[in-house]
Protein backbone atom coordinates (compact mmCIF):
# COMPACT_ATOMS: atom_id res chain seq x y z
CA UNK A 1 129.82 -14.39 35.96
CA UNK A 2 129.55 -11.18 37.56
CA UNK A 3 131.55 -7.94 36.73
CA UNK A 4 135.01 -7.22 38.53
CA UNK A 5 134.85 -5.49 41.91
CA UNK A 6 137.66 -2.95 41.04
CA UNK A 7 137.37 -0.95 43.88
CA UNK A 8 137.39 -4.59 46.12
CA UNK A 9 140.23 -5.84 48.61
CA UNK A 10 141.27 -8.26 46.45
CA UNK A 11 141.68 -6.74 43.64
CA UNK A 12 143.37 -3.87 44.69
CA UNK A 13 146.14 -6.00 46.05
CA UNK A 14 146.46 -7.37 42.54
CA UNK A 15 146.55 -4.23 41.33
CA UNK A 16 149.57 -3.10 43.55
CA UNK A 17 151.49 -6.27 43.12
CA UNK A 18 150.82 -6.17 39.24
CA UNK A 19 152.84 -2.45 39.12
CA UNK A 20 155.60 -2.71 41.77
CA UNK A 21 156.94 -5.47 40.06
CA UNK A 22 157.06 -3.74 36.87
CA UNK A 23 158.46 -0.71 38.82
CA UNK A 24 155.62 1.28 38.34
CA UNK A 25 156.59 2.10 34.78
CA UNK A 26 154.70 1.07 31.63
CA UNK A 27 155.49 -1.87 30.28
CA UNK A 28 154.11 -1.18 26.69
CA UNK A 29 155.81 2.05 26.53
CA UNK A 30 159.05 0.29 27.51
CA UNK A 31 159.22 -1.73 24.67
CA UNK A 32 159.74 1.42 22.26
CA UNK A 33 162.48 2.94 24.99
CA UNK A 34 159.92 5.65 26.78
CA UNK A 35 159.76 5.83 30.72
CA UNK A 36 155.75 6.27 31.59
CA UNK A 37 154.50 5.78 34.48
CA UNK A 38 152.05 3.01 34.93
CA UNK A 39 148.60 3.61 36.35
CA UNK A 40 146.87 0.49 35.69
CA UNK A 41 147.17 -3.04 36.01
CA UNK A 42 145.54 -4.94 32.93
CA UNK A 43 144.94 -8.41 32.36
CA UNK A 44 146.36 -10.14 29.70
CA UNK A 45 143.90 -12.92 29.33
CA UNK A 46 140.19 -10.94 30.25
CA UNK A 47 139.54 -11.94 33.63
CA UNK A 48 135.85 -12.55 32.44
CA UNK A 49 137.00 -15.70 30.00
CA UNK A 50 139.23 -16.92 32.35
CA UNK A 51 138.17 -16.04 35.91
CA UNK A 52 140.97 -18.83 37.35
CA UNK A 53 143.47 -16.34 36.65
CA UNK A 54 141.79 -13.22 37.98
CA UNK A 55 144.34 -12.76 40.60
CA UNK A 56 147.21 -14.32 38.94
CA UNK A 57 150.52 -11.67 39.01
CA UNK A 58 151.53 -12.99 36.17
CA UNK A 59 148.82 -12.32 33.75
CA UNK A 60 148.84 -8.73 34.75
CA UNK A 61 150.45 -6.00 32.94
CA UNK A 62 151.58 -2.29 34.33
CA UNK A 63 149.70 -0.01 32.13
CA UNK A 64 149.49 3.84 31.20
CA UNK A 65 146.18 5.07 31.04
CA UNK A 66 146.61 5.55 27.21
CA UNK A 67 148.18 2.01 26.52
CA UNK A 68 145.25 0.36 28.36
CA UNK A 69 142.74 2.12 26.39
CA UNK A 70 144.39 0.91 22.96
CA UNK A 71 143.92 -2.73 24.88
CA UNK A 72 139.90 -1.83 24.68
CA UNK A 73 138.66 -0.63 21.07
CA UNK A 74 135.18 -1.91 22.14
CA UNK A 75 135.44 0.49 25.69
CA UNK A 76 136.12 3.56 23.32
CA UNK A 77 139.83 3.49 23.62
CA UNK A 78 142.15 3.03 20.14
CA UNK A 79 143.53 5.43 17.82
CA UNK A 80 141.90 8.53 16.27
């Protein structure tokens, strides 16, 4: 399976759709009462082991750049 085309049409209409309907505001951070704005739209269940739900709203999440990088350890994000 080849890599995501982030910068692609598709994708990028994800993207938007996966943040306006969490209001543009982190969803991670809302769960311990903090207002951050979201800047990325992760999926929940890797697009690359389940490629049916790529483009699925609903396994997106509105991200800050520092909650998605705790979501990827293995891309150097996590704690220090």
């Amino acid at each position: 399976m080849p890599d995501m085309n982030y910068q692609g049409r598709r994708h990028k209409a994800w993207r938007d759709k996966v943040l306006r309907r969490a209001g543009y505001l982190c969803q991670e951070c809302a769960r311990y009462g903090r207002r951050t704005e979201a800047t990325v739209a992760h999926h929940i269940k890797h697009a690359d082991e389940y490629p049916e739900l790529r483009y699925d709203v609903r396994n997106g999440r509105a991200l800050c750049a520092a909650c998605h990088n705790k979501e990827h350890p293995e891309k150097g994000g996590g704690h220090f």
